[in-house]
Every structure is written in structure tokens, then in C-alpha cells.
PDB file of N, CA and C in Angstrom:
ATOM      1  N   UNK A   1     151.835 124.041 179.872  1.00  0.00           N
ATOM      2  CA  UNK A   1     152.694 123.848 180.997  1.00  0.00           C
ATOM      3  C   UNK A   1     153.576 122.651 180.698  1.00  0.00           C
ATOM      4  N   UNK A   2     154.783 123.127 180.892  1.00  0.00           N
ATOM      5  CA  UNK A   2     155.929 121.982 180.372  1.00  0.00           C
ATOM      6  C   UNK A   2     156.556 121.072 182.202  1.00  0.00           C
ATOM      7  N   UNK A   3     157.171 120.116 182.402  1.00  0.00           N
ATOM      8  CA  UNK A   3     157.575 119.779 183.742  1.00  0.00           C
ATOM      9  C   UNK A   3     158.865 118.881 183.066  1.00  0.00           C
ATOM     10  N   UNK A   4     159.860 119.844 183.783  1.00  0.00           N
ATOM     11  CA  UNK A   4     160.961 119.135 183.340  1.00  0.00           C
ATOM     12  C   UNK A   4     161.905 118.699 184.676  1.00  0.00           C
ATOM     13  N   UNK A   5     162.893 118.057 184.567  1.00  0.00           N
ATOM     14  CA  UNK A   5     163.503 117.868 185.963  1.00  0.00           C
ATOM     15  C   UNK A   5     165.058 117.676 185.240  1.00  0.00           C
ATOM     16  N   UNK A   6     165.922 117.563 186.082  1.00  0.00           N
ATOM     17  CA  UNK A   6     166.922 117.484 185.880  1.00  0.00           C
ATOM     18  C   UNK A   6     167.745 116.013 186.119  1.00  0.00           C
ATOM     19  N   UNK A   7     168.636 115.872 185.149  1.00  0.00           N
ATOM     20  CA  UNK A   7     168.736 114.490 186.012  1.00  0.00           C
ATOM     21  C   UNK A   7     170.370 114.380 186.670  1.00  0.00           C
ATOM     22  N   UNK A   8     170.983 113.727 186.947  1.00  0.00           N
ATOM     23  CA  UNK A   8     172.267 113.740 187.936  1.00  0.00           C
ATOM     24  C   UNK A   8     173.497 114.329 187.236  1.00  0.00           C
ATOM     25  N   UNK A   9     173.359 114.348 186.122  1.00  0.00           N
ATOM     26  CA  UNK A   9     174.434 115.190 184.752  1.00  0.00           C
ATOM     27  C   UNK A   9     173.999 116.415 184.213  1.00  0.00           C
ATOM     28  N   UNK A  10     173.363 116.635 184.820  1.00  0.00           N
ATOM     29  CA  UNK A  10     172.954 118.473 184.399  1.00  0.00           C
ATOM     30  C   UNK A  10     171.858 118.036 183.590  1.00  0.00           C
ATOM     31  N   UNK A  11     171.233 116.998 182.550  1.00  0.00           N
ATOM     32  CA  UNK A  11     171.097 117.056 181.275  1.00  0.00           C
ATOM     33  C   UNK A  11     169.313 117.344 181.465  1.00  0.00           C
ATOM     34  N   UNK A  12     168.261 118.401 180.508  1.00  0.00           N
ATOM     35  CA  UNK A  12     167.536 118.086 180.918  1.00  0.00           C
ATOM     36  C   UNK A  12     166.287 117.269 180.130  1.00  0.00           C
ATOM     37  N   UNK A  13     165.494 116.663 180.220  1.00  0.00           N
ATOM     38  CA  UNK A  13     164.519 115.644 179.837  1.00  0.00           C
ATOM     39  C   UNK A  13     163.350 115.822 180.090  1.00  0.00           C
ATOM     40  N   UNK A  14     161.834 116.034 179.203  1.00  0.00           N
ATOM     41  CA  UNK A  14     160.913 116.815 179.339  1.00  0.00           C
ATOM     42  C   UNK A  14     160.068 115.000 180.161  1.00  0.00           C
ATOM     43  N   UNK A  15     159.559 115.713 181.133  1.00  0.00           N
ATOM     44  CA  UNK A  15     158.030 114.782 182.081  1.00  0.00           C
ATOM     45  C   UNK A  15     157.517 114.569 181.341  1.00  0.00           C
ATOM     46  N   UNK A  16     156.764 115.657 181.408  1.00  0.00           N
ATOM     47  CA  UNK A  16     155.427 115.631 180.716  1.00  0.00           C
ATOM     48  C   UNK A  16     155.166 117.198 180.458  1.00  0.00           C
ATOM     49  N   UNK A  17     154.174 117.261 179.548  1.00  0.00           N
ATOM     50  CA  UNK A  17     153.722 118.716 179.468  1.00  0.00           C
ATOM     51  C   UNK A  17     151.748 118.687 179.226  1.00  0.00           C
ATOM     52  N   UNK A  18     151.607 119.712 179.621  1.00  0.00           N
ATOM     53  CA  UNK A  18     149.618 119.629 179.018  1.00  0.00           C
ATOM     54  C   UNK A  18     149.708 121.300 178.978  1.00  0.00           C
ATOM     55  N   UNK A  19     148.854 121.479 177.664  1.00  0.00           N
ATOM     56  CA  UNK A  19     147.813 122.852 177.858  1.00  0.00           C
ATOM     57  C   UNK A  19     146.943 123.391 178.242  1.00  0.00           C
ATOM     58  N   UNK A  20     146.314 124.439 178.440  1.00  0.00           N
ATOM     59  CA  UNK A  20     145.820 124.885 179.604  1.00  0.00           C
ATOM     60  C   UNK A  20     144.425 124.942 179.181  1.00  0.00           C
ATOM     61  N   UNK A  21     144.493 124.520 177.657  1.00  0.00           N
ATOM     62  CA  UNK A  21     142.976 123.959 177.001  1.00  0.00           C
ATOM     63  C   UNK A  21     142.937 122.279 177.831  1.00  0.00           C
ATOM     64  N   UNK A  22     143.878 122.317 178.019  1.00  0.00           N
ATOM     65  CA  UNK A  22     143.058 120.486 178.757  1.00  0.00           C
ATOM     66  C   UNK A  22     143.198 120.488 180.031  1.00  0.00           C
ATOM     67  N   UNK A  23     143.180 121.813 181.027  1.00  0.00           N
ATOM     68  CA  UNK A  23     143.137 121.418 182.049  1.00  0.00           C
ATOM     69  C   UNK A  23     141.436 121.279 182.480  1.00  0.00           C
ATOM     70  N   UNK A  24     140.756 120.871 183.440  1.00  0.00           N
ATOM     71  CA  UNK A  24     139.426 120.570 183.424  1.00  0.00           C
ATOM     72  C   UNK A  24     138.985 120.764 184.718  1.00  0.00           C
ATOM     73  N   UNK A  25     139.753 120.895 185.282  1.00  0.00           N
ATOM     74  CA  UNK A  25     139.791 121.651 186.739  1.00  0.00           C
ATOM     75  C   UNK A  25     141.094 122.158 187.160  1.00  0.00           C
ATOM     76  N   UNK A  26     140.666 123.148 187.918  1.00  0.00           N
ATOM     77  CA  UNK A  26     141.769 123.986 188.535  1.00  0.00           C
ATOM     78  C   UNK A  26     142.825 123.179 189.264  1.00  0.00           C
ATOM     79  N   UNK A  27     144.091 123.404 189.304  1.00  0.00           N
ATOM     80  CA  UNK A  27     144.973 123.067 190.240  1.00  0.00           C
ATOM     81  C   UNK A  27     144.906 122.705 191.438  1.00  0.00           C
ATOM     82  N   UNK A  28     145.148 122.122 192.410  1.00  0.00           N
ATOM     83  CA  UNK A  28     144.847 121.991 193.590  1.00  0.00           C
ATOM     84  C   UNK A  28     146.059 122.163 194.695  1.00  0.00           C
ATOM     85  N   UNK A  29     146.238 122.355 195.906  1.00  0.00           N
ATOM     86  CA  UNK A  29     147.202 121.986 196.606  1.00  0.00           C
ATOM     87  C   UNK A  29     146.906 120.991 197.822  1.00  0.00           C
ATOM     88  N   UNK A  30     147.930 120.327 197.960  1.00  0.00           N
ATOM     89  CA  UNK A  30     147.954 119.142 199.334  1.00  0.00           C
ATOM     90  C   UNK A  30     149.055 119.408 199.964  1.00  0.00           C
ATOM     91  N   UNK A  31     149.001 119.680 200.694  1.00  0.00           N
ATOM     92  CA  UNK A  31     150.430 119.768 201.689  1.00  0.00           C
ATOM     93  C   UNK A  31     152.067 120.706 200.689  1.00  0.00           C
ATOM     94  N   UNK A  32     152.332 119.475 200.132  1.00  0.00           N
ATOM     95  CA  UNK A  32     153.359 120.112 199.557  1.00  0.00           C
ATOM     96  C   UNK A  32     153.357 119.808 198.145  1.00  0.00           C
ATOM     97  N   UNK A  33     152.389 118.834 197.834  1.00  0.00           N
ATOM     98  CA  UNK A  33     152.412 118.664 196.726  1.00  0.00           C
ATOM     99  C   UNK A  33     151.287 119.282 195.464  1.00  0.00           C
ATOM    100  N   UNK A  34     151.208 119.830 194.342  1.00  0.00           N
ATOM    101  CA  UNK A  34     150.461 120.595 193.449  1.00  0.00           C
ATOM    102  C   UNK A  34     150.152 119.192 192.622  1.00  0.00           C
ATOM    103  N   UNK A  35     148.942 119.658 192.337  1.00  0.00           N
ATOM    104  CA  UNK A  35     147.642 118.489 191.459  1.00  0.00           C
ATOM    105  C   UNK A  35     147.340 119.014 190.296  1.00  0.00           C
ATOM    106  N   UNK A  36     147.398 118.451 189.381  1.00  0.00           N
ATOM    107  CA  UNK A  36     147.066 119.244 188.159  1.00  0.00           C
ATOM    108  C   UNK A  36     146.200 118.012 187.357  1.00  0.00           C
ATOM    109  N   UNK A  37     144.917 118.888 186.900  1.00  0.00           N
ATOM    110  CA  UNK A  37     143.898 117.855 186.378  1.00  0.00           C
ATOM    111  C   UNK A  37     144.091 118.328 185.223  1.00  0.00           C
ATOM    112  N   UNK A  38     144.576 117.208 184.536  1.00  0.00           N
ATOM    113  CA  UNK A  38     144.476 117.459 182.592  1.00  0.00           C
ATOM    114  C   UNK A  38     144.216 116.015 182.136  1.00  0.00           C
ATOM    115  N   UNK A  39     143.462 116.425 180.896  1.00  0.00           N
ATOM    116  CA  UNK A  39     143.224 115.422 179.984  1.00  0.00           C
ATOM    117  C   UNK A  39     144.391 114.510 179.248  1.00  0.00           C
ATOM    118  N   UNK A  40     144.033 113.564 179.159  1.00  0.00           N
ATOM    119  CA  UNK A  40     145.464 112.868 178.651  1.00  0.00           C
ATOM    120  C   UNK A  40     145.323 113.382 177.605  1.00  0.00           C
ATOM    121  N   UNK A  41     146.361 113.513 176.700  1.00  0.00           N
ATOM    122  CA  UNK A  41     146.731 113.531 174.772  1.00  0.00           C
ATOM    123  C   UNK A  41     146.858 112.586 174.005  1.00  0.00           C
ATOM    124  N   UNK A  42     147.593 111.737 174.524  1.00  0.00           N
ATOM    125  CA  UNK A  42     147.939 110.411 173.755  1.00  0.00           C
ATOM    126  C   UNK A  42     147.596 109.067 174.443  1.00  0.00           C
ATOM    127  N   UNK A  43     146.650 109.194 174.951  1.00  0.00           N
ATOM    128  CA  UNK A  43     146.600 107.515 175.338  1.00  0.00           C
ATOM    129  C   UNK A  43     145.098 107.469 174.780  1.00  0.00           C
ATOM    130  N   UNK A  44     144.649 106.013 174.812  1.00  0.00           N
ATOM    131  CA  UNK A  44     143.460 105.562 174.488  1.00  0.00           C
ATOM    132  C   UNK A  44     142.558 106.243 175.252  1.00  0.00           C
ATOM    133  N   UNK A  45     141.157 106.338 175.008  1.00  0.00           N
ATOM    134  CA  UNK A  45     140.056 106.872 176.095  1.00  0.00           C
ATOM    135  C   UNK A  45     139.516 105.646 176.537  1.00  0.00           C
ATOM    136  N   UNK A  46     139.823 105.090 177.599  1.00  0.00           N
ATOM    137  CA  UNK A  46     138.801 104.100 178.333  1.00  0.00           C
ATOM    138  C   UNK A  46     138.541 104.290 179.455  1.00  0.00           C
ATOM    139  N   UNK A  47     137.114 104.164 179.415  1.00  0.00           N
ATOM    140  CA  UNK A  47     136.500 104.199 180.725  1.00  0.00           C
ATOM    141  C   UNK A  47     137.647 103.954 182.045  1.00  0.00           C
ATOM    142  N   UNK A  48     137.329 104.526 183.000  1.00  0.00           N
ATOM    143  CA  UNK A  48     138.021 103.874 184.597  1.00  0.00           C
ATOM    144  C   UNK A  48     137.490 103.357 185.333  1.00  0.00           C
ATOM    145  N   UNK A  49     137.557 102.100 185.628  1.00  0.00           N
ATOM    146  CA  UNK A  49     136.754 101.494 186.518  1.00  0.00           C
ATOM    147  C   UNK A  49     136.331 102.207 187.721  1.00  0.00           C
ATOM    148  N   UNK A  50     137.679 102.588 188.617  1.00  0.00           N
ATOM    149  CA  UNK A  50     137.640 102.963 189.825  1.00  0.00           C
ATOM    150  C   UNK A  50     137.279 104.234 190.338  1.00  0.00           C
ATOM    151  N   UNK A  51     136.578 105.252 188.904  1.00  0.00           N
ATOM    152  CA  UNK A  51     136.629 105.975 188.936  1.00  0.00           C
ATOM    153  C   UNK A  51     137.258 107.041 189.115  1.00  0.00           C
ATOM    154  N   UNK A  52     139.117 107.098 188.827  1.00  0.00           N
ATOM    155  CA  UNK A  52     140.311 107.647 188.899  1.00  0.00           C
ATOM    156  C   UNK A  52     139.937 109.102 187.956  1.00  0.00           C
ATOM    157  N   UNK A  53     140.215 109.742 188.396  1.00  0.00           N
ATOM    158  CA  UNK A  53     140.704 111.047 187.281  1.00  0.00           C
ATOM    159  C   UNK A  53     142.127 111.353 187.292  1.00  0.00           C
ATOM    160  N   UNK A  54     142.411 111.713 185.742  1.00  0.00           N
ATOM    161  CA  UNK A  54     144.270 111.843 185.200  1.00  0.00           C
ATOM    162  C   UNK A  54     144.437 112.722 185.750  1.00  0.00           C
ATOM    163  N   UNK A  55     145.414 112.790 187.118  1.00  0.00           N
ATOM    164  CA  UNK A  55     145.860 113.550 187.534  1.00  0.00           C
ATOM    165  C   UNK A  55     147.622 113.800 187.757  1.00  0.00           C
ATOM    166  N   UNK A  56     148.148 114.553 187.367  1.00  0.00           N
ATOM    167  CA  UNK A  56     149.431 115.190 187.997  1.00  0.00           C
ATOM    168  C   UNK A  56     149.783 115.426 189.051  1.00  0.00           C
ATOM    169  N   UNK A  57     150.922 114.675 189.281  1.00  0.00           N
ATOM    170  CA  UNK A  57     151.535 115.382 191.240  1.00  0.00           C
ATOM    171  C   UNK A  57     152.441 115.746 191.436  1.00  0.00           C
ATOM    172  N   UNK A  58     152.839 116.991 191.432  1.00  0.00           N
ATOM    173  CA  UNK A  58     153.916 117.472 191.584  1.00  0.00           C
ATOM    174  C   UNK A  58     154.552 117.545 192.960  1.00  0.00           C
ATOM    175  N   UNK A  59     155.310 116.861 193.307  1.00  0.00           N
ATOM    176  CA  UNK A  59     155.866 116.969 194.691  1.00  0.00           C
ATOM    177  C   UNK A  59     157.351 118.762 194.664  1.00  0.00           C
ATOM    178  N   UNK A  60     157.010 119.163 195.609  1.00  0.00           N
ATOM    179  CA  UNK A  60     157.474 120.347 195.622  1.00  0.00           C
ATOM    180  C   UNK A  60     158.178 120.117 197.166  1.00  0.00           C
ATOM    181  N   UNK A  61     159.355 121.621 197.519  1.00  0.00           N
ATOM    182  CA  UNK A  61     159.694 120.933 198.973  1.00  0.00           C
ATOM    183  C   UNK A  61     159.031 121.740 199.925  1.00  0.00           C
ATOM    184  N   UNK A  62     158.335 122.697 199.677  1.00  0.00           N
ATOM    185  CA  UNK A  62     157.341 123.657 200.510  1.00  0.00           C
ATOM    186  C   UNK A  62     156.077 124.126 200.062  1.00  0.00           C
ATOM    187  N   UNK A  63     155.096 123.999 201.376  1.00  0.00           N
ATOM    188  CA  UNK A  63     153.730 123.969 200.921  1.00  0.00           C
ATOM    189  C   UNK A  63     153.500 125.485 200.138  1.00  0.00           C
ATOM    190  N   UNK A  64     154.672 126.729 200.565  1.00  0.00           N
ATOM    191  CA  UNK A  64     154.491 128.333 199.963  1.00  0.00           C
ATOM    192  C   UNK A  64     154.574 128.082 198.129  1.00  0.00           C
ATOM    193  N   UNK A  65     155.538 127.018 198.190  1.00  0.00           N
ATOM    194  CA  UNK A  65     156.267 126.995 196.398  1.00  0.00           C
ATOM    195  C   UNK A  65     154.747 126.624 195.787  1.00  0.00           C
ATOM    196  N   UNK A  66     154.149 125.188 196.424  1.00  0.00           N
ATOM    197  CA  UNK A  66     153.117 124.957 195.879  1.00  0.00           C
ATOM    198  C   UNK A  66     151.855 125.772 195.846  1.00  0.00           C
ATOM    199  N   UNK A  67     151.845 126.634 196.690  1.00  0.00           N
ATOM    200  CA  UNK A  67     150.619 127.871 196.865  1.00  0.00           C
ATOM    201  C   UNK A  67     150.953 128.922 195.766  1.00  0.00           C
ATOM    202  N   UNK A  68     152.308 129.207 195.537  1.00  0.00           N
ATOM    203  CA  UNK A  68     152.609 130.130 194.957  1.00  0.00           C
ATOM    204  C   UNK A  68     152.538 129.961 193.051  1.00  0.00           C
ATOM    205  N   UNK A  69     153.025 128.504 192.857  1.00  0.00           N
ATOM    206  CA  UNK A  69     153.016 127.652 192.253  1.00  0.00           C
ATOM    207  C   UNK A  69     151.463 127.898 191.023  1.00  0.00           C
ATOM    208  N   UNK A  70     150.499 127.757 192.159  1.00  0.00           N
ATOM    209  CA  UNK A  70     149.261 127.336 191.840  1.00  0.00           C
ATOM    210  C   UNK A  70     148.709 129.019 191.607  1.00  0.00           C
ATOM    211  N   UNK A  71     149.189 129.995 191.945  1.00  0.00           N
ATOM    212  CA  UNK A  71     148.849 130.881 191.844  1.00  0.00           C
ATOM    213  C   UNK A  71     148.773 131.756 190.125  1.00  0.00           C
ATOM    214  N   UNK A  72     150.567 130.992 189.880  1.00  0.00           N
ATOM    215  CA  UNK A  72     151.207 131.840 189.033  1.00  0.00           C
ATOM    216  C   UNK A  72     150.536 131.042 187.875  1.00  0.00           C
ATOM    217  N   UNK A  73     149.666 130.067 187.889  1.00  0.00           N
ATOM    218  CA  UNK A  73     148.998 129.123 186.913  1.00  0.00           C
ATOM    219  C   UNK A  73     147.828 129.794 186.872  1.00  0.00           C
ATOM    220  N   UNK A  74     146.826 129.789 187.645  1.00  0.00           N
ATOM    221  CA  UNK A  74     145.402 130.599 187.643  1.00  0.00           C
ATOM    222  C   UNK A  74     146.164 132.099 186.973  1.00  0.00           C
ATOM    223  N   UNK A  75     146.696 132.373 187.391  1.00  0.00           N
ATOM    224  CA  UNK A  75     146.892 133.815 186.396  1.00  0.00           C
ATOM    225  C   UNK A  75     147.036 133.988 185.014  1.00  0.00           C
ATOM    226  N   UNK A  76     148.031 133.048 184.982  1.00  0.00           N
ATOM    227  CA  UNK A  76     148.136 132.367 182.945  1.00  0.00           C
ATOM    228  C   UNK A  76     147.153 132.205 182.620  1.00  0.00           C
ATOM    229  N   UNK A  77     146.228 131.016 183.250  1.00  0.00           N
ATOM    230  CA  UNK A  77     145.158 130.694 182.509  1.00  0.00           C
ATOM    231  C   UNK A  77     144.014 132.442 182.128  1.00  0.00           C
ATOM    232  N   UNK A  78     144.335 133.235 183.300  1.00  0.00           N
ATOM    233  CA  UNK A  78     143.274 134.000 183.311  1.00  0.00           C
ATOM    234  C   UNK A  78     143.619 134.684 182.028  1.00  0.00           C
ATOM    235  N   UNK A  79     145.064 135.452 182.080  1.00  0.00           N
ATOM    236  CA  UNK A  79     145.797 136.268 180.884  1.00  0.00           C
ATOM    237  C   UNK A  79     145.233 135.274 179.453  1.00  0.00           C
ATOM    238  N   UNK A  80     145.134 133.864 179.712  1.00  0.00           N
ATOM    239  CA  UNK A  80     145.397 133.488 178.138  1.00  0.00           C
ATOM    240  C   UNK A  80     143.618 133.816 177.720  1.00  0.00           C
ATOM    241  N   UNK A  81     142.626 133.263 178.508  1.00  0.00           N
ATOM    242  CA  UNK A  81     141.618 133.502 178.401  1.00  0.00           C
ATOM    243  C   UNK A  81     140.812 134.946 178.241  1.00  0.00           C
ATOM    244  N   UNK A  82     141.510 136.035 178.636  1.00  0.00           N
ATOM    245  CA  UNK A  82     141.317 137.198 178.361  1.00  0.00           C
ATOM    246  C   UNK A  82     142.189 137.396 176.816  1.00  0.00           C
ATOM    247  N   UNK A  83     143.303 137.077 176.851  1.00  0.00           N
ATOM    248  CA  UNK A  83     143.717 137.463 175.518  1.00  0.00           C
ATOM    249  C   UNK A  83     142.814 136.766 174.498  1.00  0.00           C
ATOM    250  N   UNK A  84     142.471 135.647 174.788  1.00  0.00           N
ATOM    251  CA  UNK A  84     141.431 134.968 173.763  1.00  0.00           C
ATOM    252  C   UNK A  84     140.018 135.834 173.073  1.00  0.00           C
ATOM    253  N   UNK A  85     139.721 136.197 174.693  1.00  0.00           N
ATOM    254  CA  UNK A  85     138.537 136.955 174.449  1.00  0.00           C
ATOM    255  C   UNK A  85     138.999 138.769 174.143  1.00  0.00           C
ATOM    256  N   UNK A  86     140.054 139.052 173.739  1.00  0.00           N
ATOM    257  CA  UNK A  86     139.680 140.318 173.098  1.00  0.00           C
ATOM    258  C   UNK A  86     140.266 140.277 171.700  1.00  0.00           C
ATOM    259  N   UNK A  87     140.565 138.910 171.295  1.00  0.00           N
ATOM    260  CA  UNK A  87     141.166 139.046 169.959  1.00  0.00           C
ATOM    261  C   UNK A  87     139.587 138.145 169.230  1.00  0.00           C
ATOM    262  N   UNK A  88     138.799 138.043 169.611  1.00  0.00           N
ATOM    263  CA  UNK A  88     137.626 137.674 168.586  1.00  0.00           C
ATOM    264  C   UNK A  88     136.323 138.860 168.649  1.00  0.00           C
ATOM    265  N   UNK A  89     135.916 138.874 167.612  1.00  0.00           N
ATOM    266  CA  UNK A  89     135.008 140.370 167.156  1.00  0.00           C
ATOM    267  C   UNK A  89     133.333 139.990 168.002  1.00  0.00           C
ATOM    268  N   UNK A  90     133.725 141.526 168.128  1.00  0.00           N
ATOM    269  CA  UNK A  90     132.643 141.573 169.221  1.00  0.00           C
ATOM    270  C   UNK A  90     131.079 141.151 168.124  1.00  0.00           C
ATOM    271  N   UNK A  91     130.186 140.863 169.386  1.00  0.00           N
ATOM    272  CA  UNK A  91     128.862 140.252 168.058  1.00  0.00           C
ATOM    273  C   UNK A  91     128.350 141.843 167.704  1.00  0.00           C
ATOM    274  N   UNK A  92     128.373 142.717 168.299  1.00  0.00           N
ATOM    275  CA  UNK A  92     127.781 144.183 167.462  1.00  0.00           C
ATOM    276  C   UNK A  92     128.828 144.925 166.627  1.00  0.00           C
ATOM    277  N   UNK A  93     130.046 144.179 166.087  1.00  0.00           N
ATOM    278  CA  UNK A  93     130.356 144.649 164.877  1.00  0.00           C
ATOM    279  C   UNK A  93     130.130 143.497 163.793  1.00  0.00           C
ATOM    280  N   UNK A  94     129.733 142.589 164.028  1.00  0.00           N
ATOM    281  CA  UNK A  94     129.689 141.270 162.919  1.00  0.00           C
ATOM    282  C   UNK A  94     127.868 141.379 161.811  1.00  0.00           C
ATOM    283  N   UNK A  95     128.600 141.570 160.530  1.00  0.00           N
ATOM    284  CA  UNK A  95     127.298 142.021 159.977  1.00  0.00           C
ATOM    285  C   UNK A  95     126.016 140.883 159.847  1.00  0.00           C
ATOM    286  N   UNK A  96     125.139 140.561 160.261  1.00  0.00           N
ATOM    287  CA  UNK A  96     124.138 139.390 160.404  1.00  0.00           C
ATOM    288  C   UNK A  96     124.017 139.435 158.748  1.00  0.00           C
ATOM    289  N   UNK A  97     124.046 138.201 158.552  1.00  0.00           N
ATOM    290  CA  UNK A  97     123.723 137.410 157.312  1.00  0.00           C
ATOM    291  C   UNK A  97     121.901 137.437 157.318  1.00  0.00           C
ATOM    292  N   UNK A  98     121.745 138.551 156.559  1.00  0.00           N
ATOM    293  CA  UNK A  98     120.578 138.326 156.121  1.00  0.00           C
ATOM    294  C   UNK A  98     119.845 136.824 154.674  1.00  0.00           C
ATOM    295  N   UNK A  99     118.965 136.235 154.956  1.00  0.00           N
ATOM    296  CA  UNK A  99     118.668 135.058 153.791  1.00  0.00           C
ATOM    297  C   UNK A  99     116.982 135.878 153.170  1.00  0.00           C
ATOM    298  N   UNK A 100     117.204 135.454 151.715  1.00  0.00           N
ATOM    299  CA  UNK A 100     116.208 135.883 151.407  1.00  0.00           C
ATOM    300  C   UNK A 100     116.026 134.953 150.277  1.00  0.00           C
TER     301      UNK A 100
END
């Protein structure tokens, strides 16, 4: 998932982006705004004191965009995770390594 915005000259400039291997919980909605829990990529790992989790906030201008939003994400994830799982071999065609 890429988040780009636009800025006052047309021009556009990437947020931020995360994959849907680092999300760690599902999306959430608040009012109008969409939550997205992903793992950072590039920063250090240190503990949080306050017990914060890295979260994303997408402010949106209607609570439907963000419902809808959150929808069209659980579906990706589902499609990518199904495509995952029918492109690796099933365990009753994989020949067991016999040792002797």
C-alpha cells in the first residue's frame, strides 16, 4: 500500500508506503479517519516506553470512504494470501525424503 497526496502544484510525492506482509493487524476505522497497523521498515527497533504501537492515520473526508477504504484492503490482503496459497505444492504431491 503506497499513500501519496498531492501537493498545491499538481506534483506528486510518495508519504509513505508498507506491505501487506507488515501489516500486524487489520485496519481499523474511527470516525473518519482509517488506522493502519504496520511495522516500521527503516527505523531502529526500540522498545516504547508508553507502550505506542506504529500506527498510520489516514484522515479521509467521510466515514463511507473510510469503511469502504478498509474494505477494499481486507480484500487484497485476502486475494494476495490466497494467491500465495495456491501457488505452493500441496504436501500430498511433495515426495518425502526418505534417510537411510
Amino acid at each position: 500500500m503506497c499513500v501519496k497526496e498531492i501537493d498545491f502544484v499538481g506534483h506528486f510525492s510518495r508519504e509513505w508506503e508498507c506491505l501487506f506482509e507488515n501489516f500486524y493487524r487489520p485496519p481499523a476505522v474511527v470516525g473518519t479517519d482509517l488506522l493502519i497497523y504496520c511495522k516500521e521498515q527503516q527505523k531502529l527497533k526500540f522498545p516504547k516506553r508508553d507502550g505506542q504501537e506504529p500506527v498510520r492515520n489516514i484522515q479521509l473526508r467521510d466515514p463511507n470512504t473510510a469503511q469502504r477504504l478498509q474494505a477494499a484492503i481486507s480484500d487484497a490482503q485476502m486475494a494476495q494470501q490466497q494467491h500465495h496459497m495456491a501457488r505452493q505444492k500441496s504436501q500430498r504431491f511433495l515426495k518425502p525424503n526418505y534417510k537411510q
